[in-house]
C-alpha atoms as a PDB file:
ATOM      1  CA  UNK A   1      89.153  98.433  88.096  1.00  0.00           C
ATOM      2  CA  UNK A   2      87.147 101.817  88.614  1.00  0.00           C
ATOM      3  CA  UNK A   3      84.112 102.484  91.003  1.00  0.00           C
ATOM      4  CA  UNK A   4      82.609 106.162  90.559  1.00  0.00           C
ATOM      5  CA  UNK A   5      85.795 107.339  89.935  1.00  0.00           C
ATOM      6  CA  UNK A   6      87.526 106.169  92.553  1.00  0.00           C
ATOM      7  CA  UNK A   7      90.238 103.042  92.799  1.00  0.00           C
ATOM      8  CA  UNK A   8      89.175 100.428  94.492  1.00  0.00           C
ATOM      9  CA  UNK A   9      90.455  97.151  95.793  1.00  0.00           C
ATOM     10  CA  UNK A  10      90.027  93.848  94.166  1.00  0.00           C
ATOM     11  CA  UNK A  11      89.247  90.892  96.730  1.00  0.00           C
ATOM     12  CA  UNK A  12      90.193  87.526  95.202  1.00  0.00           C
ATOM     13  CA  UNK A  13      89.285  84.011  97.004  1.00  0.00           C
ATOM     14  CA  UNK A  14      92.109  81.535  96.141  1.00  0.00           C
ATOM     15  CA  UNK A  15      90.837  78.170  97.145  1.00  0.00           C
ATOM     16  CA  UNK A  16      94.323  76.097  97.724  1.00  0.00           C
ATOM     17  CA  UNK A  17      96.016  73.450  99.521  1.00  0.00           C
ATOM     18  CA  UNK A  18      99.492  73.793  98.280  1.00  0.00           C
ATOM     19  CA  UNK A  19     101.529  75.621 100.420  1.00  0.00           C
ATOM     20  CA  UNK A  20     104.203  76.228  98.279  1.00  0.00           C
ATOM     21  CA  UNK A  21     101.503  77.503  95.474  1.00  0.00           C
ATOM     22  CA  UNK A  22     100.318  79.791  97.793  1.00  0.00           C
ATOM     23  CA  UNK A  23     103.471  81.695  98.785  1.00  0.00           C
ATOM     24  CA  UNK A  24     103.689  82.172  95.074  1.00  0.00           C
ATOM     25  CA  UNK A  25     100.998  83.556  94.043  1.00  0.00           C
ATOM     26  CA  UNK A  26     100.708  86.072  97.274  1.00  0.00           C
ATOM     27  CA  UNK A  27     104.263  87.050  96.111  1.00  0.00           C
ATOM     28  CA  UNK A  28     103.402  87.764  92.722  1.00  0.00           C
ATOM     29  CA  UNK A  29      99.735  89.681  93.900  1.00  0.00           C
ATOM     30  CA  UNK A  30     101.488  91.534  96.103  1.00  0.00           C
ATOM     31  CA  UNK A  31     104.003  93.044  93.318  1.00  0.00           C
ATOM     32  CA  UNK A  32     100.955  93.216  91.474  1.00  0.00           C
ATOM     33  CA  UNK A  33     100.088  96.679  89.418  1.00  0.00           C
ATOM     34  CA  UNK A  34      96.346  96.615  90.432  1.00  0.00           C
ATOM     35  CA  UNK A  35      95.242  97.364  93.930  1.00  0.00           C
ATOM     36  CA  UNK A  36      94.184  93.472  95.442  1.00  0.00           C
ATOM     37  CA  UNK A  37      93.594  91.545  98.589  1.00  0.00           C
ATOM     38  CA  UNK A  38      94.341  87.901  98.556  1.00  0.00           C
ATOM     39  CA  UNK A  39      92.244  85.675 100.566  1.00  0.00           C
ATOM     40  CA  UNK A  40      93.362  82.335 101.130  1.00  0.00           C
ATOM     41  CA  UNK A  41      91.318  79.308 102.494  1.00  0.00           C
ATOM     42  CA  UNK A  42      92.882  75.256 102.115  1.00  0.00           C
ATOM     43  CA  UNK A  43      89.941  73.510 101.730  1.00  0.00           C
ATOM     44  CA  UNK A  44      86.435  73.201 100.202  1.00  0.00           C
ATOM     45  CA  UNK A  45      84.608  73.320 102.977  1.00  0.00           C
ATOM     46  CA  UNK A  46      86.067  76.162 104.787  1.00  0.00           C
ATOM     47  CA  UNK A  47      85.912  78.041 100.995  1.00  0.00           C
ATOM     48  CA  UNK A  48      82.255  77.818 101.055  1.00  0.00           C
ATOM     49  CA  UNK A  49      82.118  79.099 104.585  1.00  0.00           C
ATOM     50  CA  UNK A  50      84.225  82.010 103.221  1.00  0.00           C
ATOM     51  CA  UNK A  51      81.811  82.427 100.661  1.00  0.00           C
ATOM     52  CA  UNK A  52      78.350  81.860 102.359  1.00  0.00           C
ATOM     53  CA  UNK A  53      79.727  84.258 105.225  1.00  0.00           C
ATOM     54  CA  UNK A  54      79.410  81.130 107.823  1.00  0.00           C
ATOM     55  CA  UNK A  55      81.436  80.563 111.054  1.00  0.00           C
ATOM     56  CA  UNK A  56      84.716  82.395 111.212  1.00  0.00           C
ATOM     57  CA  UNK A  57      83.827  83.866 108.146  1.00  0.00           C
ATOM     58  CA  UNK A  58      80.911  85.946 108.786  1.00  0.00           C
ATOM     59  CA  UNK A  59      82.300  89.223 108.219  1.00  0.00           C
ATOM     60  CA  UNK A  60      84.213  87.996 105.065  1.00  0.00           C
ATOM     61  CA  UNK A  61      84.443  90.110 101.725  1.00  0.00           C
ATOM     62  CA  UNK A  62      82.847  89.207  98.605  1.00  0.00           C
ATOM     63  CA  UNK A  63      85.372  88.284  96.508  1.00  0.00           C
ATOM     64  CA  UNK A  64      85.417  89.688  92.660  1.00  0.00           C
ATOM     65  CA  UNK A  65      87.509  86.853  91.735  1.00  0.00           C
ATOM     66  CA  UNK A  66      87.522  82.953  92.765  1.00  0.00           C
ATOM     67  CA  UNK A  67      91.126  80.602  91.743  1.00  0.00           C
ATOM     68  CA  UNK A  68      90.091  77.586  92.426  1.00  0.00           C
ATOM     69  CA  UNK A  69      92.588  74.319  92.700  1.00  0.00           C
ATOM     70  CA  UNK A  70      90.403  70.882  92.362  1.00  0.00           C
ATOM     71  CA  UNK A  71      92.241  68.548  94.556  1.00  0.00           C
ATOM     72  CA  UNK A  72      91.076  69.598  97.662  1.00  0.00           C
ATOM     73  CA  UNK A  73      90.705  68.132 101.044  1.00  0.00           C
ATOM     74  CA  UNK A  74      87.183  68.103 102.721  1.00  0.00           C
ATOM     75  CA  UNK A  75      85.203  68.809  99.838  1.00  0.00           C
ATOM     76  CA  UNK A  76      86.941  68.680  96.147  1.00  0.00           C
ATOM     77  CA  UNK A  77      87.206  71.411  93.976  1.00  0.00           C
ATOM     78  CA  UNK A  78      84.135  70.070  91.415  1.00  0.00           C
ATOM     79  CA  UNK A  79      81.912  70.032  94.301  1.00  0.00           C
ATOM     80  CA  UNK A  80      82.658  73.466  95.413  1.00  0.00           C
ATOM     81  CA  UNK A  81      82.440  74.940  91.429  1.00  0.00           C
ATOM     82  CA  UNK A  82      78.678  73.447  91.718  1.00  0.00           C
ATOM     83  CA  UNK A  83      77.895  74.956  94.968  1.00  0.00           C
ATOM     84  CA  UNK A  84      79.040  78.544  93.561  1.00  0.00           C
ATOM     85  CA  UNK A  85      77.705  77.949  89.846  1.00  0.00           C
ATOM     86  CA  UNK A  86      74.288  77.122  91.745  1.00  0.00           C
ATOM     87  CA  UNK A  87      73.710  79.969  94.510  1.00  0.00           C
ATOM     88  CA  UNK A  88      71.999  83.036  93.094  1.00  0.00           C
ATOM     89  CA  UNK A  89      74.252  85.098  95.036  1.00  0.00           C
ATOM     90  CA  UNK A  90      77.685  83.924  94.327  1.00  0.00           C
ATOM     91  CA  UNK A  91      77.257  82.748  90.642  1.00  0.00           C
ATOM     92  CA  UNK A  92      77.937  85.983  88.594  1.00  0.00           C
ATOM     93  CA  UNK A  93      81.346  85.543  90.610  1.00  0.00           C
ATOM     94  CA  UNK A  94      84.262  84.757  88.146  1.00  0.00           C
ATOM     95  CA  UNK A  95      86.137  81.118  88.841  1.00  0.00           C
ATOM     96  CA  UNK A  96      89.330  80.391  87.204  1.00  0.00           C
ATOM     97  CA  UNK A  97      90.396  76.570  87.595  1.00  0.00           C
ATOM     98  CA  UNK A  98      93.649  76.817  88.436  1.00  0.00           C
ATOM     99  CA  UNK A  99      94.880  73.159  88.932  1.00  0.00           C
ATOM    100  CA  UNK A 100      97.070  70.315  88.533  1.00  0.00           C
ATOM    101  CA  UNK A 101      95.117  68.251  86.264  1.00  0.00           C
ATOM    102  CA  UNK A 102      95.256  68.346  82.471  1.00  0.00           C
ATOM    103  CA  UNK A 103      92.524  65.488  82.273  1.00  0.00           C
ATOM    104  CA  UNK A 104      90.167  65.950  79.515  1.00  0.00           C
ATOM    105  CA  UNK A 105      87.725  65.085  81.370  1.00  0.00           C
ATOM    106  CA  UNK A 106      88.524  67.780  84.160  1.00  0.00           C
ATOM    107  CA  UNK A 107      88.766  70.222  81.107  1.00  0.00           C
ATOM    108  CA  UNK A 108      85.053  69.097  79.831  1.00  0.00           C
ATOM    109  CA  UNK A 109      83.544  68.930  83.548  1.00  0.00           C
ATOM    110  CA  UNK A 110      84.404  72.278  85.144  1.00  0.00           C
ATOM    111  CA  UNK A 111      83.491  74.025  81.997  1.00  0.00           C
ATOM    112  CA  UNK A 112      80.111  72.016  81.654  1.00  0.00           C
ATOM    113  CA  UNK A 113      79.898  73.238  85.487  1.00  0.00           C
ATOM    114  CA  UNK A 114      80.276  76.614  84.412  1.00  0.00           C
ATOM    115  CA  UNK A 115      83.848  77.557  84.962  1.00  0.00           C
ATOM    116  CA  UNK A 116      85.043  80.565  83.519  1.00  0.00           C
ATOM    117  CA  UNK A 117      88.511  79.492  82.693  1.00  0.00           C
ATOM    118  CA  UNK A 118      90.550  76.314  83.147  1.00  0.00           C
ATOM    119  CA  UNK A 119      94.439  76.428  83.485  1.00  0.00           C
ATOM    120  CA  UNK A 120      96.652  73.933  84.238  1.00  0.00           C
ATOM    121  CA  UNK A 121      99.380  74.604  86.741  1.00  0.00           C
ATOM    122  CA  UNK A 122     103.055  74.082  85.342  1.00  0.00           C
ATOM    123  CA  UNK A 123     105.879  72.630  87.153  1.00  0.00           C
ATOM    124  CA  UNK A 124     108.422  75.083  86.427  1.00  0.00           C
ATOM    125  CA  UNK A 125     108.325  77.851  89.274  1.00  0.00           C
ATOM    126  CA  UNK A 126     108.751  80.857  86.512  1.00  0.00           C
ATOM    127  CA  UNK A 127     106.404  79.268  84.088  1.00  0.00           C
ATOM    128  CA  UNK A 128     103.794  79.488  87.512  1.00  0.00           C
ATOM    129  CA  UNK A 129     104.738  83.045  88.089  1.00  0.00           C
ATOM    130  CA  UNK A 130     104.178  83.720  84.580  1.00  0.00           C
ATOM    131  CA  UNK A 131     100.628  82.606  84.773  1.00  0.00           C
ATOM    132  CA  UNK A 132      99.517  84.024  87.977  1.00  0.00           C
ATOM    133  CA  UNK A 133     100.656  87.425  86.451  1.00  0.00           C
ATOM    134  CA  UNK A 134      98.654  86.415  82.886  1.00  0.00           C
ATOM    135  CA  UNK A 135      95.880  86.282  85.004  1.00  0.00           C
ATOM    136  CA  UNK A 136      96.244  89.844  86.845  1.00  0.00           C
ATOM    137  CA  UNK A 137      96.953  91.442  83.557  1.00  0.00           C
ATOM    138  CA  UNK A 138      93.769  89.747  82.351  1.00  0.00           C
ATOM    139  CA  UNK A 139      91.293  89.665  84.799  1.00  0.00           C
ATOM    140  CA  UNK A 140      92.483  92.287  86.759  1.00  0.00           C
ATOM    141  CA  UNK A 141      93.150  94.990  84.319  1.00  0.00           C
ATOM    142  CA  UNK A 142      91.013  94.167  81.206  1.00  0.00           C
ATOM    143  CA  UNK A 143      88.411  92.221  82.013  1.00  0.00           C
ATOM    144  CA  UNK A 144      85.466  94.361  83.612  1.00  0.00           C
ATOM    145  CA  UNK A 145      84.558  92.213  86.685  1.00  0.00           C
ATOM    146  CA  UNK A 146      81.201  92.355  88.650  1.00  0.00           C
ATOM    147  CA  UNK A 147      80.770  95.020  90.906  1.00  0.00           C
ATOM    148  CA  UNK A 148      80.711  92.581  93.983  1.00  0.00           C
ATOM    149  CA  UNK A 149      77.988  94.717  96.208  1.00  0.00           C
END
């Protein structure tokens, strides 16, 4: 992504409790072609602290991008898709569901809640990698995001 001409950073919010998940997909941002900074927070509550600049996270960036798992601890994922979709401020923010689940009925909700994509984690470790890079060539390098000032 460009800003007057000049290459900026893109600050994505993953919202995870999976350890293991989120070795991967620092690993794969950090080999990533566009220019990024991953933050990482484990649970709902302490995402929408990140995001409302509360607490420890006063000083936080805006992110351009939200991943979003929706098994969380402290708050759930659902809750935390409402909070953003609702808030003036944050709801222009892209949120890709990036979970577990291949419910239906998760499909149906977080779209009805306003999510901007829904994709369901695979097993396989290079089927995950696969994805996480899917979504940098996508939303990082086509997709015109928000400028998030």
């Amino acid at each position: 992504m460009k800003t007057s001409g000049k290459e900026r950073s893109i600050s994505i919010l993953l919202i995870e409790d999976n350890p293991g998940d989120i070795r991967l997909t620092r690993e794969v941002f950090k080999e990533g072609k566009i220019k990024n900074e991953l933050n990482v927070v484990r649970d709902g509550e302490e995402a929408l602290s990140f995001l409302k600049k509360t607490g420890v996270y006063a000083h936080a960036v805006r992110p351009d991008l939200i991943l979003l798992d929706l098994n969380l601890p402290k708050k759930e994922g659902r809750e935390v898709l409402t909070v953003i979709k609702e808030d003036p401020d944050l709801k222009l923010i892209p949120v890709i569901v990036l979970t577990s689940s291949s419910a239906e009925q998760d499909v149906l909700n977080m779209y009805t809640h306003h999510a901007n994509c829904y994709i369901t984690k695979p097993v396989d470790f290079h089927q995950f990698i696969n994805i996480i890079k899917s979504i940098e060539e996508f939303w990082l390098n086509i997709v015109v995001l928000p400028n998030s000032n």
